[in-house]
Structure formats: structure tokens, C-alpha cells
N, C-alpha and C. Protein backbone atom coordinates (compact mmCIF):
# COMPACT_ATOMS: atom_id res chain seq x y z
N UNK A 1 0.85 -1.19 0.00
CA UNK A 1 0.00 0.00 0.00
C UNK A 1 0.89 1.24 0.00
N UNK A 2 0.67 2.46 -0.92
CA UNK A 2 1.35 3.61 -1.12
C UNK A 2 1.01 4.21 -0.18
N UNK A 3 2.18 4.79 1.08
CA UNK A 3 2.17 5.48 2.10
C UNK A 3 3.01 6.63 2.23
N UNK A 4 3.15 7.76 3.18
CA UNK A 4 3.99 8.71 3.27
C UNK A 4 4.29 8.21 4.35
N UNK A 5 5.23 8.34 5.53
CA UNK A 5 4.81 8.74 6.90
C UNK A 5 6.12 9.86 7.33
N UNK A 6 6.16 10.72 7.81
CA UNK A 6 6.88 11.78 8.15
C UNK A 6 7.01 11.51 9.94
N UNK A 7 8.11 12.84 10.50
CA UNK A 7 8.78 12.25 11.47
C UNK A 7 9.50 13.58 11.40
N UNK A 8 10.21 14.11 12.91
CA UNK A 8 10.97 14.41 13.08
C UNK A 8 10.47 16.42 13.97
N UNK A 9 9.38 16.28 13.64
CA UNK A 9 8.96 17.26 14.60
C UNK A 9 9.39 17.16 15.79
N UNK A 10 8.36 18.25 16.64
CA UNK A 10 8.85 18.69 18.21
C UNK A 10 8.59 19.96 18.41
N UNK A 11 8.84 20.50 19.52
CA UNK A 11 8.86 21.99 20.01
C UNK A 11 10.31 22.53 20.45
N UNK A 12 10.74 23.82 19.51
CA UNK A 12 11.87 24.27 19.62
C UNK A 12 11.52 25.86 19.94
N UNK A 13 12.72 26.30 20.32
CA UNK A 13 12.87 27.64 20.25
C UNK A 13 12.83 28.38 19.14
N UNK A 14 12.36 29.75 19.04
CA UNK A 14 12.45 30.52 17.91
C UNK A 14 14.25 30.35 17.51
N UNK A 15 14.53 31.05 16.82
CA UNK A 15 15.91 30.12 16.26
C UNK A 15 16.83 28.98 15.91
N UNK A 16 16.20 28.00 16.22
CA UNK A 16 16.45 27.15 16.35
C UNK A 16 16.11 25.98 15.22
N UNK A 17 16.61 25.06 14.78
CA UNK A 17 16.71 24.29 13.73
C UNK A 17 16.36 22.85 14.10
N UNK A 18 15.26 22.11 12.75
CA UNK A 18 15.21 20.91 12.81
C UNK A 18 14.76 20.43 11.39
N UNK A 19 14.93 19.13 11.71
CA UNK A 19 14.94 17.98 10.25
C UNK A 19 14.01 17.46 10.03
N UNK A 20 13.11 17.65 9.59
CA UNK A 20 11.85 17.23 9.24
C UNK A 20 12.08 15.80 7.86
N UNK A 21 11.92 14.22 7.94
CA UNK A 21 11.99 13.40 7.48
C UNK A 21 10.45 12.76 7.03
N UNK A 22 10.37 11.99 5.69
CA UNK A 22 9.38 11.41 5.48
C UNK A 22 10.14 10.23 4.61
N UNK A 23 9.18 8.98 4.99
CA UNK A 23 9.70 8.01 4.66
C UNK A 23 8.67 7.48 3.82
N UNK A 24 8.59 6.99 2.48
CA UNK A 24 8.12 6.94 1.64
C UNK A 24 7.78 4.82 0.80
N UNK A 25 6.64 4.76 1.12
CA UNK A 25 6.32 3.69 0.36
C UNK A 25 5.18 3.90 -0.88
N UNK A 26 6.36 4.39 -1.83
CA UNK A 26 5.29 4.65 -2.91
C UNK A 26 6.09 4.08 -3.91
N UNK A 27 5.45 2.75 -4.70
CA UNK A 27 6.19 1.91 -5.54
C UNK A 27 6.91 2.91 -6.56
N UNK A 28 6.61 4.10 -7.13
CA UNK A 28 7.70 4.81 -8.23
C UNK A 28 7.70 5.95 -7.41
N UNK A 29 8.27 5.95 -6.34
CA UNK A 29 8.66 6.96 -5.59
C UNK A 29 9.74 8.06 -6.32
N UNK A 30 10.72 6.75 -7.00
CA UNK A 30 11.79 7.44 -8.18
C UNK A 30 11.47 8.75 -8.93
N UNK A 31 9.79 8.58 -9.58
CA UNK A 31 9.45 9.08 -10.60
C UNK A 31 8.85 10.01 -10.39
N UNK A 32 8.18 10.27 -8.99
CA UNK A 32 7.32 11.15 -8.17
C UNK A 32 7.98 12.45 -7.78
N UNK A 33 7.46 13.90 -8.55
CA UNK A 33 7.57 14.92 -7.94
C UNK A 33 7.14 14.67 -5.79
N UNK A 34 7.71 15.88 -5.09
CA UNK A 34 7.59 15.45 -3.80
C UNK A 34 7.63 17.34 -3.09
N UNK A 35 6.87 16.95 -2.08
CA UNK A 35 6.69 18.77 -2.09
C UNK A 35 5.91 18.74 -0.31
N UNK A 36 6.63 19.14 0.76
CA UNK A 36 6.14 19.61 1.85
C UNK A 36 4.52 21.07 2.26
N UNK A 37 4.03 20.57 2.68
CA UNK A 37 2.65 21.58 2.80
C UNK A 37 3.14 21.52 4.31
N UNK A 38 2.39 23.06 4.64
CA UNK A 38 1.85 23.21 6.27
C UNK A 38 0.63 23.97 6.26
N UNK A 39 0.17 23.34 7.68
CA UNK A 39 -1.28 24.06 8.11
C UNK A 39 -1.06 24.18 9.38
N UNK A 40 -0.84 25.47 9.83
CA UNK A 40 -1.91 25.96 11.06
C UNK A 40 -3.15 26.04 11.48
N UNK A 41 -3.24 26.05 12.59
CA UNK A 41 -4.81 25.90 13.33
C UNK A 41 -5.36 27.51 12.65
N UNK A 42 -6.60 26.98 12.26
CA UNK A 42 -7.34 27.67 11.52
C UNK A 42 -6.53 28.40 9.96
N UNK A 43 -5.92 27.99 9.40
CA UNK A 43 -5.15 27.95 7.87
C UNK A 43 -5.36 27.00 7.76
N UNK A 44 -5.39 27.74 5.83
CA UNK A 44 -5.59 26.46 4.83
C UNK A 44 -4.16 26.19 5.05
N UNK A 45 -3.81 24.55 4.37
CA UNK A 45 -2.91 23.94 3.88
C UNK A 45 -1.90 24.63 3.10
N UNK A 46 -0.81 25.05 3.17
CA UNK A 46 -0.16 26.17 2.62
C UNK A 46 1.53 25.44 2.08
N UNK A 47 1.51 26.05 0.66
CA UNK A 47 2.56 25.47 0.07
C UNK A 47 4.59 25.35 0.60
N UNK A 48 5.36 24.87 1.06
CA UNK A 48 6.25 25.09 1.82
C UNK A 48 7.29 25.01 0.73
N UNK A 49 7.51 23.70 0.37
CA UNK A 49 8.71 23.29 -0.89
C UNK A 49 8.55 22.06 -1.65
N UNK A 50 9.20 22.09 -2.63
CA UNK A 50 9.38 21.00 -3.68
C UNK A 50 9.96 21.26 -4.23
N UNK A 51 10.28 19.24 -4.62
CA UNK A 51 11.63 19.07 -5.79
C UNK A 51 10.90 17.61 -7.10
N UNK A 52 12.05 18.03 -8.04
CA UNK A 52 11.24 17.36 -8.46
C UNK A 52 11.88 16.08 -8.74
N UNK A 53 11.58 14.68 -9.08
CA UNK A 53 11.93 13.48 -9.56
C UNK A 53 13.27 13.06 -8.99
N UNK A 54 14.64 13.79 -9.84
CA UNK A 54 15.72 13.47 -9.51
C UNK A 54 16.35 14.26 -8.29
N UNK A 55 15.27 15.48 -7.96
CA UNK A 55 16.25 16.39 -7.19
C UNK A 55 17.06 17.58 -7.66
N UNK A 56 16.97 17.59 -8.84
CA UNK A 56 17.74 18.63 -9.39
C UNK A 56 16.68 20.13 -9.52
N UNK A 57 15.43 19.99 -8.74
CA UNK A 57 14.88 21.57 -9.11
C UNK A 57 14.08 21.48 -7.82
N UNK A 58 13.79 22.31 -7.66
CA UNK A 58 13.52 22.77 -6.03
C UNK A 58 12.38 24.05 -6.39
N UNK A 59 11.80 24.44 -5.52
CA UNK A 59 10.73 25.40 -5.43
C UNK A 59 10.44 25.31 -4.15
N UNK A 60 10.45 26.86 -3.30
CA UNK A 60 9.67 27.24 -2.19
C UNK A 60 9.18 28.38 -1.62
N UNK A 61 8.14 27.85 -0.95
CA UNK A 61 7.24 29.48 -0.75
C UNK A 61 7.84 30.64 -0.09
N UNK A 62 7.28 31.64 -0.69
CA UNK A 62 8.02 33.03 -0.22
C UNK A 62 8.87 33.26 0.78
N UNK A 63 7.71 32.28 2.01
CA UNK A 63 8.12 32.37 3.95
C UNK A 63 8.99 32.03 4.48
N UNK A 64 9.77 30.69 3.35
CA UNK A 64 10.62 29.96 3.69
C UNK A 64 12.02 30.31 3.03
N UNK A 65 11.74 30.46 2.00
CA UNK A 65 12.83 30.83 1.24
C UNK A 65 14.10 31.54 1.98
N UNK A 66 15.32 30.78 2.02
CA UNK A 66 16.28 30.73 2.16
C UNK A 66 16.36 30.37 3.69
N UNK A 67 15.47 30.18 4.35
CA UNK A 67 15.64 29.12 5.61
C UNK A 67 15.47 28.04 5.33
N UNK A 68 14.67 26.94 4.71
CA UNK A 68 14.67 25.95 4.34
C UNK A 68 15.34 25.80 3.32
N UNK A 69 15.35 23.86 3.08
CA UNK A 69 15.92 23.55 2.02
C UNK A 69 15.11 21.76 2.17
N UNK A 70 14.82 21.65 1.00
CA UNK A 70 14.47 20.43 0.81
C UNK A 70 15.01 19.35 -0.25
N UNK A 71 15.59 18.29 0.27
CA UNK A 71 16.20 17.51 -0.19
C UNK A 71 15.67 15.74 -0.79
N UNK A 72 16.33 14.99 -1.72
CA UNK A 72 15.51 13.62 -1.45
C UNK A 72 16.80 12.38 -1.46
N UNK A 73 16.21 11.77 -1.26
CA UNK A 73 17.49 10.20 -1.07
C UNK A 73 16.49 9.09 -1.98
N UNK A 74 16.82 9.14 -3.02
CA UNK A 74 15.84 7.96 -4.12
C UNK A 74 15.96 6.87 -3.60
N UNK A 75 17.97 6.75 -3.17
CA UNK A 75 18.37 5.25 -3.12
C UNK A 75 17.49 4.43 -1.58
N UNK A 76 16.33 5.39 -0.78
CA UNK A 76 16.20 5.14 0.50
C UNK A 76 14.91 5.24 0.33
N UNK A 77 14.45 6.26 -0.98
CA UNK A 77 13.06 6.41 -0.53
C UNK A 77 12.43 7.57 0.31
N UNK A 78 13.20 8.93 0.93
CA UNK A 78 12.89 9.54 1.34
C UNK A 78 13.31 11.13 1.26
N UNK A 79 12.54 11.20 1.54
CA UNK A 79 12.33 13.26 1.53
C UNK A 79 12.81 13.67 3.04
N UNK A 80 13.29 14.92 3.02
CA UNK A 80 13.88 15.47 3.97
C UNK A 80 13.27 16.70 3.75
N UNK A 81 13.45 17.96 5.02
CA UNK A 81 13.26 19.42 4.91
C UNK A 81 13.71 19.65 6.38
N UNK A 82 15.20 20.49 6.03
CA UNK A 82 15.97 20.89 6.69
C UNK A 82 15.35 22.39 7.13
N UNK A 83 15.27 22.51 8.26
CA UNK A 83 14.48 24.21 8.70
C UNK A 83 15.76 24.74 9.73
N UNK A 84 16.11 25.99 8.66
CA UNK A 84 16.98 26.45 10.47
C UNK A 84 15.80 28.27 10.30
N UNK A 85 16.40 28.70 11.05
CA UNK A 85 15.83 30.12 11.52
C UNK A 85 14.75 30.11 12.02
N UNK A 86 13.86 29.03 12.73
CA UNK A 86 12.97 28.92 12.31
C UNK A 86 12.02 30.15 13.45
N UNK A 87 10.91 30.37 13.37
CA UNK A 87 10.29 31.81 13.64
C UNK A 87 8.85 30.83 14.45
N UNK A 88 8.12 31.39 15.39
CA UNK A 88 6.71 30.99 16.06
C UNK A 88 5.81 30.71 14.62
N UNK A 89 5.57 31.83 13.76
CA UNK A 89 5.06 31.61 12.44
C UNK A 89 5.18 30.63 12.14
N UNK A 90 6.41 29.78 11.64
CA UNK A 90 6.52 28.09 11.35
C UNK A 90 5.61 27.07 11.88
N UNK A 91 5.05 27.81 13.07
CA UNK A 91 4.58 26.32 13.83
C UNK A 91 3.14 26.18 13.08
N UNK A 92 3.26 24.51 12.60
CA UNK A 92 1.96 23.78 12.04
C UNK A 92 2.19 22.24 12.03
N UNK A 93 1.34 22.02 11.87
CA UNK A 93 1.66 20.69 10.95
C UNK A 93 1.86 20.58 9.82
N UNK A 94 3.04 19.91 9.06
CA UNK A 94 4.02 19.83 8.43
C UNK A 94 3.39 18.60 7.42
N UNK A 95 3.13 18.12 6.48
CA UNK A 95 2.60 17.05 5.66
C UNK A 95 3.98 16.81 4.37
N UNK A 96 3.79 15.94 4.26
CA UNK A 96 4.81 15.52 2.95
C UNK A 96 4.08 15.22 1.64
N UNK A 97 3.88 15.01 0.83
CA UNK A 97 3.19 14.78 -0.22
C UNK A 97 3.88 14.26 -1.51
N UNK A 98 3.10 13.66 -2.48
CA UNK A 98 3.92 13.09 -4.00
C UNK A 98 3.06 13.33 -4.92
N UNK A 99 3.37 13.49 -6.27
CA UNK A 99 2.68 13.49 -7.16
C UNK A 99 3.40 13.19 -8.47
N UNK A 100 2.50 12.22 -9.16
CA UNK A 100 2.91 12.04 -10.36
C UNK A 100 3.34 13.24 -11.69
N UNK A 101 4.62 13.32 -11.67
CA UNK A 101 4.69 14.93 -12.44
C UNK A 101 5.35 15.83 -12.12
N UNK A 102 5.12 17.07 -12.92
CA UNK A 102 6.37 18.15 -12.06
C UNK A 102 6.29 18.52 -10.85
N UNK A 103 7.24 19.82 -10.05
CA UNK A 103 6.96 20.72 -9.34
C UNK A 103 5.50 21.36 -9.37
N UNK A 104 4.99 21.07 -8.28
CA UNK A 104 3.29 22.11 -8.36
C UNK A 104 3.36 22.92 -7.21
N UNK A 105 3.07 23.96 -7.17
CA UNK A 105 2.78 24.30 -5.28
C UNK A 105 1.01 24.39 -5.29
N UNK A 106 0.09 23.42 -5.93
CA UNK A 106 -1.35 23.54 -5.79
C UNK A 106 -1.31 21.93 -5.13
N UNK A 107 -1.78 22.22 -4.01
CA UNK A 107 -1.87 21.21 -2.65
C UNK A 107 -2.73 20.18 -3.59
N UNK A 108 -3.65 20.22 -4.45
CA UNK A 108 -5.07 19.59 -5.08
C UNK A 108 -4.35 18.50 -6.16
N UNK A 109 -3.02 18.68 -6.50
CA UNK A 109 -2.52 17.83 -7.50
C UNK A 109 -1.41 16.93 -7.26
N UNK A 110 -1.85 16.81 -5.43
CA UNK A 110 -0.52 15.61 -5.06
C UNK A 110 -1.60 14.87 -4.64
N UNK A 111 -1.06 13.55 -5.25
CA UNK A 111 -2.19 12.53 -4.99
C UNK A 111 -1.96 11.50 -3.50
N UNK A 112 -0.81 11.46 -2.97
CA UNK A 112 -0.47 11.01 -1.73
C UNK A 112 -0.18 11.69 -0.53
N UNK A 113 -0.08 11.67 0.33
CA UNK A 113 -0.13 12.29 2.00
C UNK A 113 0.04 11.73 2.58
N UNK A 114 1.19 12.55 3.90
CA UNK A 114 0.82 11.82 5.29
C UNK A 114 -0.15 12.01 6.08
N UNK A 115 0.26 11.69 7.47
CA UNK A 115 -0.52 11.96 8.44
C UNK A 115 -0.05 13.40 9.01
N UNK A 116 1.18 13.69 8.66
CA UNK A 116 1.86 15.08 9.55
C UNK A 116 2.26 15.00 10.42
N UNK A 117 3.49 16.00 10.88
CA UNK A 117 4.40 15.89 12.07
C UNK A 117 3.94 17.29 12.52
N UNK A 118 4.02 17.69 13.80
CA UNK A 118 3.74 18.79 14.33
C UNK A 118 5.03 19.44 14.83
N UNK A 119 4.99 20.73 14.43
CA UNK A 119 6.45 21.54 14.69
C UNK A 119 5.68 22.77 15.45
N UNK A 120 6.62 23.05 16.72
CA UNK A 120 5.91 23.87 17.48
C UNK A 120 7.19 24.91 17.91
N UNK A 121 6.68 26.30 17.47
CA UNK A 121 7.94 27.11 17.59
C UNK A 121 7.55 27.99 18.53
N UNK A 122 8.25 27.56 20.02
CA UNK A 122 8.04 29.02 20.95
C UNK A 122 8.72 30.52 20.45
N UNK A 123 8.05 31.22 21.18
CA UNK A 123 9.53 32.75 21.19
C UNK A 123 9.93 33.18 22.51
């Protein structure tokens, strides 16, 4: 069965940095664009980053840009999203997602999901 499951949340300090991991059972995981969403309590689902297939192209939303970075490991199967700077704003739940195809940042055209990790940023 094609699954996401992500990992690596917690509650940190404003400044402070963490690794957000998703581990991936999706038979052409290879072939699968892959792209992090977050939602806060009471926010929609909001676009964070993506890469696409091999890794070689990347895309991320305004907020993040140049604090994050999102990475993938084909040979393992998994997606990463490295957060440093991170700000109270950050805090949501964090989802991983795949989709057959390019880079999208429209949440409606990844056809797989996790369950989400919760990242909680004091100040």
C-alpha cells in the first residue's frame, strides 16, 4: 500500500533548527515529484517546498525561502526538509506529499499524504 509517513517534529525555540523526514512507500517513488505543505490551526494547507523526480529543481514558498531547504534520497526512498531560523510563524503541521509529475505548489494535485508531524515554535 502507497504510504507517506513523516517524522521528526517537536517543540523548539524561535531560532532554532530541525529535520523534518518522510519516509516513503510509494512503488515509483523514483518518478514522483515530492513537495512539503503546512497548516496551522485555523489555515488552509499552505505550500512550503518541492523538488522534483531526480532532485535537481527545487521550489519554495516566499516564507521559507532561504531558511529551508528540501532535499531527497531515491536510493532510501525519502524526503527530507531541513528548517533552520525557524520563527513561532513556522509552527503547524508539516505534511509531505507526491505526485505524479512536475513541481506544483497547488496542494489539489498531489495525490499522496501523510498523516503530519507537528512543529511547534516558541519565542
Amino acid at each position: 500500500q502507497d504510504r507517506l509517513v513523516e517524522s521528526g517534529g517537536g517543540l523548539v525555540g524561535a531560532g532554532a533548527s530541525l529535520r523534518l523526514s518522510c519516509a516513503a512507500s510509494v512503488r515509483t517513488f523514483g518518478t514522483y515529484a515530492m513537495g512539503w505543505f503546512r497548516q496551522a490551526p485555523g489555515k488552509e494547507r499552505e505550500f512550503v517546498a518541492a523538488i522534483n523526480w531526480i532532485g535537481q529543481s527545487t521550489s519554495y514558498g516566499d516564507s521559507v525561502k532561504g531558511r529551508f531547504t528540501i532535499v531527497r534520497d531515491n536510493a532510501v526512498d525519502a524526503l527530507y526538509l531541513q528548517m533552520n531560523s525557524l520563527k513561532p510563524e513556522d509552527t503547524a503541521v508539516y505534511y509531505c506529499a507526491a505526485r505524479d509529475g512536475g513541481i506544483s505548489h497547488q496542494r489539489d494535485e498531489y495525490s499522496y499524504w501523510g498523516q503530519g508531524t507537528q512543529v511547534t515554535v516558541s519565542s
